[in-house]
Structures are given as C-alpha cells and as structure tokens.
Protein backbone atom coordinates (compact mmCIF):
# COMPACT_ATOMS: atom_id res chain seq x y z
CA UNK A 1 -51.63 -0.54 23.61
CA UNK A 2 -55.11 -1.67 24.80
CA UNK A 3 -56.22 -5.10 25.39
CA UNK A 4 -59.01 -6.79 23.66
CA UNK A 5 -62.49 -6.54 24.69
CA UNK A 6 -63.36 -10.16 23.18
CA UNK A 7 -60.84 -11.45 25.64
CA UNK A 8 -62.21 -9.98 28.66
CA UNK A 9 -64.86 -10.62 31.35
CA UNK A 10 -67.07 -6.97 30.08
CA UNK A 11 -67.72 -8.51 26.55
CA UNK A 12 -69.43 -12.02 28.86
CA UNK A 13 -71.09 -9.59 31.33
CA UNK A 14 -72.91 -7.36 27.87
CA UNK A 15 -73.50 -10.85 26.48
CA UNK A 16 -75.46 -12.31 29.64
CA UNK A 17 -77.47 -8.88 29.94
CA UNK A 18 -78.49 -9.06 26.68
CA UNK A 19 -79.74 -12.48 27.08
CA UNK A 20 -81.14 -11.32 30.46
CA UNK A 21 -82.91 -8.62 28.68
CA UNK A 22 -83.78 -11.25 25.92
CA UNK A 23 -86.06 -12.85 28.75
CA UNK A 24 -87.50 -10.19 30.17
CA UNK A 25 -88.87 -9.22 26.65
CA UNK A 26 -89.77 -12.83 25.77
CA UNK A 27 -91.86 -12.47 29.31
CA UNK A 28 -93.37 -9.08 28.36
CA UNK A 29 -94.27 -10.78 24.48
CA UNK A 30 -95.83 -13.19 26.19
CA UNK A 31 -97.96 -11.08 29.19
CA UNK A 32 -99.15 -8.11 26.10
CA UNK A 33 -98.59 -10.43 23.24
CA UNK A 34 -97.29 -9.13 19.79
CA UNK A 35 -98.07 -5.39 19.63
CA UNK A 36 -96.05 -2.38 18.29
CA UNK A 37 -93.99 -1.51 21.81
CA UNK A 38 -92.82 -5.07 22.06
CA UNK A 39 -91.87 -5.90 18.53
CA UNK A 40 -89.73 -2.88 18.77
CA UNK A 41 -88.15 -4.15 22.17
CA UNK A 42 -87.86 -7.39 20.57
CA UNK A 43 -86.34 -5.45 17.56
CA UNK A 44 -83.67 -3.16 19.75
CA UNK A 45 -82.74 -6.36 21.68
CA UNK A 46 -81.79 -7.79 18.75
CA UNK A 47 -80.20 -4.58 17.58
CA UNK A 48 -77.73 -4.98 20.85
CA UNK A 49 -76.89 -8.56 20.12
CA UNK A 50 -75.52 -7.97 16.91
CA UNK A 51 -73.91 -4.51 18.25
CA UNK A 52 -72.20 -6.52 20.99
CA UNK A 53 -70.93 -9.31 18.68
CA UNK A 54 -69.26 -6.52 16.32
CA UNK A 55 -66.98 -5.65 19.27
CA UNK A 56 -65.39 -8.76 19.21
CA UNK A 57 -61.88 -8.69 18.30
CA UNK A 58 -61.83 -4.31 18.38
CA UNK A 59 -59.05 -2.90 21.01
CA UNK A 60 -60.14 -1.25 23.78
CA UNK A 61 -58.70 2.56 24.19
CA UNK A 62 -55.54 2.96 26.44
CA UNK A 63 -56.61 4.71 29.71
CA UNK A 64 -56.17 7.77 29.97
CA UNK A 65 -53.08 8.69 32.67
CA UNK A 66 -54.27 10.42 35.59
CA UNK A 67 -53.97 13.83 36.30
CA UNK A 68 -51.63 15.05 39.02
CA UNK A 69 -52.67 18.07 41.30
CA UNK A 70 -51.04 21.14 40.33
CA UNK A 71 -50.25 23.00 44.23
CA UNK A 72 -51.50 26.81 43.89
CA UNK A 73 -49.04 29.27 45.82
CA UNK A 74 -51.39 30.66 48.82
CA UNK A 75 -49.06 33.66 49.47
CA UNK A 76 -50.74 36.93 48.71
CA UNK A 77 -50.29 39.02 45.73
CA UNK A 78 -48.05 41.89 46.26
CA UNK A 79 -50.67 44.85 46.98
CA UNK A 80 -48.69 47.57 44.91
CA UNK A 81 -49.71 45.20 41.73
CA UNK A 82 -52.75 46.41 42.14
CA UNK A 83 -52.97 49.83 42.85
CA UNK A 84 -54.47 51.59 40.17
CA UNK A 85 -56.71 48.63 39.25
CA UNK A 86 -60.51 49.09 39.30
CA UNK A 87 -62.36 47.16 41.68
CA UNK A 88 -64.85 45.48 39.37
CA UNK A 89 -68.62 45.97 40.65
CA UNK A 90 -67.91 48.65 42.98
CA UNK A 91 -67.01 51.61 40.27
CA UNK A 92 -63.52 53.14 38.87
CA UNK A 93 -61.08 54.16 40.90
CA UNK A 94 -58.00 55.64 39.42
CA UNK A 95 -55.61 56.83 42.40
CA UNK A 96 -55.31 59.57 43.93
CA UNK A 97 -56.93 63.02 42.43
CA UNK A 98 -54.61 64.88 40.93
C-alpha cells in the first residue's frame, strides 16, 4: 500500500516552490505591472496552489518492483536450422538446384 503524500517531505518541497514561484511573480507584477502575461502567471500560480492542496490526504502509487535482467544464451544457433532460409536483403535462396 502507498504512503501518503500529505505526510511526506515532497508535498512541503511543492508547497515552498509554489510560494517561491508566488514571489517571483509578485516581483515580475511589480517590474511590468498588471498586464495580460502576468495576470495569467498570477492566475496559473494560483491554479498550482489549489492543485497542490487537493493532494493532501490522496495515496501515493506503490512503486513499481524492479525488473530483473533476463541472461540471453550466447551459444550459436544450430546452422542446419537455417538452411533453406532466405537471407533477407541479399535475394532467395532455396538450396541446392535440383
């Protein structure tokens, strides 16, 4: 079962960059003042803050297991398995002429 993402450290870490970004915007509102571009960074902040506080409380998925190496045999193929096989890219061959 997973654990909870409102009990661990990654919910804190999206919180304080989102408030980090918060700044930064605040900064940029105040340097170009209200225009189109930063009401909608002000808007997608915003957007992120409430995104981030719906994830507290939700499970996190259970990790997937890792995958284990599968060893390939390196022996060769018998040849006679192969004997009336084409040989793709260089034209049919069908045996010997009969």
């Amino acid at each position: 079962m997973g654990g909870l993402v409102g009990d661990a450290t990654q919910l804190r870490a999206v919180n304080r960059a989102i408030e980090e970004l918060q700044a930064r915007v605040g900064e940029a509102r105040n340097a170009y003042g209200n225009i189109p571009p930063i009401s909608r960074l002000v808007n997608d902040v915003e957007r992120l803050r409430i995104d981030a506080g719906d994830l507290v409380g939700v499970p996190t998925r259970v990790p997937e297991p890792a995958l284990t190496p599968i060893q390939i045999d390196n022996t060769p193929a018998d040849a006679l398995m192969w004997r009336d096989a084409d040989d793709e890219g260089i034209g049919g061959y069908h045996g010997t002429k009969r």
